[in-house]
N, C-alpha and C. Protein backbone atom coordinates (compact mmCIF):
# COMPACT_ATOMS: atom_id res chain seq x y z
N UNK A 1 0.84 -1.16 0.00
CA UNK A 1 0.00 0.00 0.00
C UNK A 1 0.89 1.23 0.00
N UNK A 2 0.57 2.14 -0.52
CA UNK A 2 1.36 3.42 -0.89
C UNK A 2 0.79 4.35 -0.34
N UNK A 3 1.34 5.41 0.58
CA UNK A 3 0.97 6.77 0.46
C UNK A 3 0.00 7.75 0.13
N UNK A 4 -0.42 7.32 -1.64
CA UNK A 4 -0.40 8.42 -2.63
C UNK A 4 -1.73 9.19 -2.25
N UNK A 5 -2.17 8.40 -1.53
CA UNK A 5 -4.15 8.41 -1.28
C UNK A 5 -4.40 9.23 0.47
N UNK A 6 -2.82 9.28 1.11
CA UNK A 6 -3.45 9.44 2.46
C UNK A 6 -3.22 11.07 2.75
N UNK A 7 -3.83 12.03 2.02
CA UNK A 7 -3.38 13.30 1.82
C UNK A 7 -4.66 13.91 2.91
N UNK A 8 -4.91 13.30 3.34
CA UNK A 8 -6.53 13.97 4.43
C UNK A 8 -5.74 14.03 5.22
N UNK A 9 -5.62 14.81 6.44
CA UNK A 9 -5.91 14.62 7.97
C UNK A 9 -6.58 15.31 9.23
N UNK A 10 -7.44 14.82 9.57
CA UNK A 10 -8.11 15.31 10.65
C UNK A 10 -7.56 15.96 12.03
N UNK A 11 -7.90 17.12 12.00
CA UNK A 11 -7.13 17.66 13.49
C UNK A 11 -8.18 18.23 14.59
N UNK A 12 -8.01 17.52 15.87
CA UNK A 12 -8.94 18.19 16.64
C UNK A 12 -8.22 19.17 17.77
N UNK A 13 -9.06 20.24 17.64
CA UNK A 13 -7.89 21.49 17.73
C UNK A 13 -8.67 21.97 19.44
N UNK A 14 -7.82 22.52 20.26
CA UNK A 14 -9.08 23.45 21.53
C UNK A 14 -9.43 24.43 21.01
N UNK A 15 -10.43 25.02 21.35
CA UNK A 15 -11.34 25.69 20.91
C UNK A 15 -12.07 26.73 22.44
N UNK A 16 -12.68 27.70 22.52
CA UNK A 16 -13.36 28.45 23.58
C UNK A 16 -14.24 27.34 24.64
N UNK A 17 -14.36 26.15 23.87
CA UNK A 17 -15.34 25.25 24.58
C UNK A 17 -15.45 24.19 24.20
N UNK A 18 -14.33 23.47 24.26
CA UNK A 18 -14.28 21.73 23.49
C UNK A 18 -13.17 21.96 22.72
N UNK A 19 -13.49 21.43 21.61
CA UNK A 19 -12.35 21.04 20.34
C UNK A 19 -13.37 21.87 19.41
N UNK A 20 -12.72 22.22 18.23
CA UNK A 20 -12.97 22.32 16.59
C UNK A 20 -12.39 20.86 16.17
N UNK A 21 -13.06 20.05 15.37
CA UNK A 21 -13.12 18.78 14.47
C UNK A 21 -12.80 19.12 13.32
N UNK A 22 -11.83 19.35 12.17
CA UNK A 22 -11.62 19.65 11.11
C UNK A 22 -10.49 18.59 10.34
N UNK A 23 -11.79 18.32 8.59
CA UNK A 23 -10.76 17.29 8.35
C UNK A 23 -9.97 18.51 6.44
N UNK A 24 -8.75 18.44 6.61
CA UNK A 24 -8.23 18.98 5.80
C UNK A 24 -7.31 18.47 4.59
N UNK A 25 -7.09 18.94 4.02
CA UNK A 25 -6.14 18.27 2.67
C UNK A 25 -4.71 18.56 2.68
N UNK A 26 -3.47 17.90 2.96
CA UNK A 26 -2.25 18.53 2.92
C UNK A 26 -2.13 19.30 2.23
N UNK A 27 -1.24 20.43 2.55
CA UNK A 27 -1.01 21.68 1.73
C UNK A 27 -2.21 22.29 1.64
N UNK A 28 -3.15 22.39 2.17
CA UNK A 28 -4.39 23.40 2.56
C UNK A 28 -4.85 24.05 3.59
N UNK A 29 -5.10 24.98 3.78
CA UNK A 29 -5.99 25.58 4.98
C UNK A 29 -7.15 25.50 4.86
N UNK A 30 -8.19 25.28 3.79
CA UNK A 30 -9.27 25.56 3.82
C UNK A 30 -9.92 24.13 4.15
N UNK A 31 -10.45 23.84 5.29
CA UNK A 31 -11.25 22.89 5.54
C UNK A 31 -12.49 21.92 4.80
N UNK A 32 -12.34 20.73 4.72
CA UNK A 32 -13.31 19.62 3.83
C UNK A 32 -14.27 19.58 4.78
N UNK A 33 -14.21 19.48 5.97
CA UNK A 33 -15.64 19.27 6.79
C UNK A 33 -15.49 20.08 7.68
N UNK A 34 -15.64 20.10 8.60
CA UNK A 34 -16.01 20.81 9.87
C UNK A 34 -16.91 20.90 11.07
N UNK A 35 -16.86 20.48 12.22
CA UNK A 35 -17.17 20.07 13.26
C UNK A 35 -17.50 20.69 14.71
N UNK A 36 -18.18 21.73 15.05
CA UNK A 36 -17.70 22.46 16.71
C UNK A 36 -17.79 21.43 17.81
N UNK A 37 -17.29 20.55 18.73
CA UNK A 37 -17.45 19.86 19.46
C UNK A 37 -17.37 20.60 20.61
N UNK A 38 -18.30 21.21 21.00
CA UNK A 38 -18.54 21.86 22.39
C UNK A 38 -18.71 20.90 23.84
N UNK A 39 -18.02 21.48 24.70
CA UNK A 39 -18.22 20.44 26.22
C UNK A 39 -17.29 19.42 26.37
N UNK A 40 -16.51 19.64 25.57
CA UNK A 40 -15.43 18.10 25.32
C UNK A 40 -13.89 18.73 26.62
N UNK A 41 -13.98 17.65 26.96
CA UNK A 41 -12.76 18.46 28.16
C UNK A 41 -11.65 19.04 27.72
N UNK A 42 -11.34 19.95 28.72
CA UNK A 42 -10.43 21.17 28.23
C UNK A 42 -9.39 20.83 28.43
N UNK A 43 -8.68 21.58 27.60
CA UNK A 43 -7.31 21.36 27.08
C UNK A 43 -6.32 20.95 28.36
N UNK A 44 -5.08 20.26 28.34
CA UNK A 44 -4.77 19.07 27.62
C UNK A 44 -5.75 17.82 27.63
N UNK A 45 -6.82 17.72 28.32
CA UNK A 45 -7.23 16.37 28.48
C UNK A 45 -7.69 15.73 26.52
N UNK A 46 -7.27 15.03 26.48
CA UNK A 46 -7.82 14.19 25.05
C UNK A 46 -8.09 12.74 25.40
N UNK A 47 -8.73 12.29 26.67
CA UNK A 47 -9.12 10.79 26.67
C UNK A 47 -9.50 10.03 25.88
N UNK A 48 -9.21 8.92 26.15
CA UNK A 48 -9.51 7.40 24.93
C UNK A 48 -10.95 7.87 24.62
N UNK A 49 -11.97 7.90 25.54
CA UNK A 49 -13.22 8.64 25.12
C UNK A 49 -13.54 9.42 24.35
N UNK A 50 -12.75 10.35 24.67
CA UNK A 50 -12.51 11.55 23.69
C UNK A 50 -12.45 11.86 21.96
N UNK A 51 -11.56 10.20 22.20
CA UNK A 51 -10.60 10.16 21.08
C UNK A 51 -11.87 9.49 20.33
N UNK A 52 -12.27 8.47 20.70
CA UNK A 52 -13.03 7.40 20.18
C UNK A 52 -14.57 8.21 19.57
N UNK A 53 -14.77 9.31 20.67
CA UNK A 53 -15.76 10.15 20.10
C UNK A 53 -15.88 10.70 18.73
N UNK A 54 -14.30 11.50 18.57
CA UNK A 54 -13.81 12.59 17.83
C UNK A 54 -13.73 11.14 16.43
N UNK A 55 -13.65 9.95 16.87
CA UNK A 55 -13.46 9.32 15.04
C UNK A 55 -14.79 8.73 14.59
N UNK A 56 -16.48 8.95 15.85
CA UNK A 56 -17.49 8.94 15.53
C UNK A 56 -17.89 9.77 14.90
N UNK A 57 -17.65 11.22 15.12
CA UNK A 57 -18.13 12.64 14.57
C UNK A 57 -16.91 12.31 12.80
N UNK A 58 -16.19 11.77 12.72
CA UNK A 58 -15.65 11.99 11.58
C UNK A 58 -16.32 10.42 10.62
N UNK A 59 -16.89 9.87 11.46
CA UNK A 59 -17.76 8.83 10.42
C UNK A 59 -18.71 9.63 9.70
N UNK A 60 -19.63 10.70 10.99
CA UNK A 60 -21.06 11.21 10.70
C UNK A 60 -20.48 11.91 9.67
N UNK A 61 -19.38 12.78 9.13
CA UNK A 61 -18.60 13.42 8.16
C UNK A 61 -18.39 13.23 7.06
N UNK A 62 -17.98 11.84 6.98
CA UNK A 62 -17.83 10.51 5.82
C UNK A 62 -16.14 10.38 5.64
N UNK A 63 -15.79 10.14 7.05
CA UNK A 63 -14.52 10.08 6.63
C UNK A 63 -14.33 9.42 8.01
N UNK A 64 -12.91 8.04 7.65
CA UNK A 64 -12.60 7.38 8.99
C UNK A 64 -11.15 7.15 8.85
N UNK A 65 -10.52 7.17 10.27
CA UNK A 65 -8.94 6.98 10.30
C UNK A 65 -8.63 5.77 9.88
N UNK A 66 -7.31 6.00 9.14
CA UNK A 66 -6.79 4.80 8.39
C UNK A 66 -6.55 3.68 9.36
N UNK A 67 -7.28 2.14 9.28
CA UNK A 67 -7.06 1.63 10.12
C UNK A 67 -5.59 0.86 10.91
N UNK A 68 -4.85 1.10 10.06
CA UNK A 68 -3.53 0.72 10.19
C UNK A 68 -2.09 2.04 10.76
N UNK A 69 -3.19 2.95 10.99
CA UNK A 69 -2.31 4.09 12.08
C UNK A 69 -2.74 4.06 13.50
N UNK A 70 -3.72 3.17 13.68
CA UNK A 70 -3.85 2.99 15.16
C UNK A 70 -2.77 1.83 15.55
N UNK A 71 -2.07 2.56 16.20
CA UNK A 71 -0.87 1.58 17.14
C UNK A 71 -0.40 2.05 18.12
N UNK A 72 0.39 1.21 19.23
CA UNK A 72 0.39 1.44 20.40
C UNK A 72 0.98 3.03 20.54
N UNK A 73 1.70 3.49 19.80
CA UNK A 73 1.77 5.15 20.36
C UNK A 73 1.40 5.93 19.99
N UNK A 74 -0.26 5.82 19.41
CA UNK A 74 -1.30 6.47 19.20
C UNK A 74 -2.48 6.10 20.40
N UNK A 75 -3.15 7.39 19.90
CA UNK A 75 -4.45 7.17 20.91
C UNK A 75 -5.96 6.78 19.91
N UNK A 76 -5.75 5.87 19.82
CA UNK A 76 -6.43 4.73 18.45
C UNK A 76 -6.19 6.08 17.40
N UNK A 77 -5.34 5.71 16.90
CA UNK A 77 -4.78 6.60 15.49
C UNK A 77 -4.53 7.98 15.82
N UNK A 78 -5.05 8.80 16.87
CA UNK A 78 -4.66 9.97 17.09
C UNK A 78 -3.33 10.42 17.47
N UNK A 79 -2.41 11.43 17.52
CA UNK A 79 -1.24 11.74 17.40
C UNK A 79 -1.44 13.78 18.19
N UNK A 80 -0.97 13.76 19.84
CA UNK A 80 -0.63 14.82 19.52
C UNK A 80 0.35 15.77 18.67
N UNK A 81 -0.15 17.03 18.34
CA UNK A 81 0.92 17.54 17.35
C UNK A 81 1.48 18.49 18.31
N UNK A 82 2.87 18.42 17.81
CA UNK A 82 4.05 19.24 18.73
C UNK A 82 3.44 20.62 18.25
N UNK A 83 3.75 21.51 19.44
CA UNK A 83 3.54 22.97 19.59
C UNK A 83 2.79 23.28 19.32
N UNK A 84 1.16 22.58 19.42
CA UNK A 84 -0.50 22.74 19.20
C UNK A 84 -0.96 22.63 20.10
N UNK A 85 -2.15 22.91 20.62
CA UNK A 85 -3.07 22.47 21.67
C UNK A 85 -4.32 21.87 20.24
N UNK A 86 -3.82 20.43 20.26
CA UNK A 86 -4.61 19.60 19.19
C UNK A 86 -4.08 18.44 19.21
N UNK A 87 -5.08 17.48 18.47
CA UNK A 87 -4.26 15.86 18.44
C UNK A 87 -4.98 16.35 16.39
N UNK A 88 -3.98 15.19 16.08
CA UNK A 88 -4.17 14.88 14.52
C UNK A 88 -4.44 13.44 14.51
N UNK A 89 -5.17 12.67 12.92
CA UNK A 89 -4.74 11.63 12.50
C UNK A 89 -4.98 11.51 10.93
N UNK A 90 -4.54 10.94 10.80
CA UNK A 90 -4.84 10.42 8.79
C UNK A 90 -5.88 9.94 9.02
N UNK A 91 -6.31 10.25 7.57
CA UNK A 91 -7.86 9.69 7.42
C UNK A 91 -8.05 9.89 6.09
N UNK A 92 -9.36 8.83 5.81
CA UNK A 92 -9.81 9.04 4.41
C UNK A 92 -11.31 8.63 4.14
N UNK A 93 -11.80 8.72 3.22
CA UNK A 93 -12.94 8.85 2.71
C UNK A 93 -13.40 7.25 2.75
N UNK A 94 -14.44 6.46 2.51
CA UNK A 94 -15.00 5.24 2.57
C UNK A 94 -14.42 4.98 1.48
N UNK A 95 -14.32 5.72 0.27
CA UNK A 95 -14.14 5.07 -1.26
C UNK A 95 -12.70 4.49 -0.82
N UNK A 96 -11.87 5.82 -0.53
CA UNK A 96 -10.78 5.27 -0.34
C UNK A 96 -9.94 4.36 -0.21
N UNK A 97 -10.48 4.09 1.43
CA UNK A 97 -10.48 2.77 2.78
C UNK A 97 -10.89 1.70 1.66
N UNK A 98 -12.01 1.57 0.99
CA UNK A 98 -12.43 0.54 0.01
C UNK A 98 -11.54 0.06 -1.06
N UNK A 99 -11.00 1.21 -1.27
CA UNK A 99 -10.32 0.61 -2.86
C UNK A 99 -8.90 0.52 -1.99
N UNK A 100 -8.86 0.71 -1.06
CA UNK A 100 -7.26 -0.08 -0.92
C UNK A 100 -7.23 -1.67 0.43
N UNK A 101 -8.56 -2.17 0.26
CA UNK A 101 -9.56 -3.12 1.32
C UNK A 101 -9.31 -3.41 2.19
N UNK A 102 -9.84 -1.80 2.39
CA UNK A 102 -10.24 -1.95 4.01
C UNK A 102 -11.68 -2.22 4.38
């Protein structure tokens, strides 16, 4: 499996009141979906809960983390990012995940 397809990634960022959910395209700023997750515990906390939530809201989206980036030094595929108050993960579209069978 190659790369060429995993150009999404989802970042859940703090926000005034929870996280922002945003899934984006490398080399873009302008957001593919978008998410306010209000009430979600405040920054640093990102619990397994949390986490597991944040890749439900990116199903309802149409988009799910690649299943083969969840590993033990992830938080099921999530990744904090250095010098953010945010976690990231790769992700992709159903077609995607499909045509490479998942």
């Amino acid at each position: 499996m190659t790369n060429e397809h995993r150009d999404l990634t989802a970042v859940c960022a703090a926000a005034h009141s929870g996280y922002v959910l945003r899934v984006i395209r490398d080399g873009s700023l302008q957001p593919l979906a978008e998410k306010e997750l209000p009430g979600w515990p405040d920054w640093p906390a990102f619990p397994a809960e949390a986490a597991a939530a944040a890749g439900c809201e990116l199903v309802l989206l149409g988009y799910m983390i690649w299943p083969d980036t969840v590993t033990p030094d992830s938080l099921i595929g999530w990744h904090p990012v250095p010098d953010a108050r945010a976690w990231s993960a790769q992700v992709a579209t159903f077609a995607d995940l499909l045509a490479h069978g998942y």
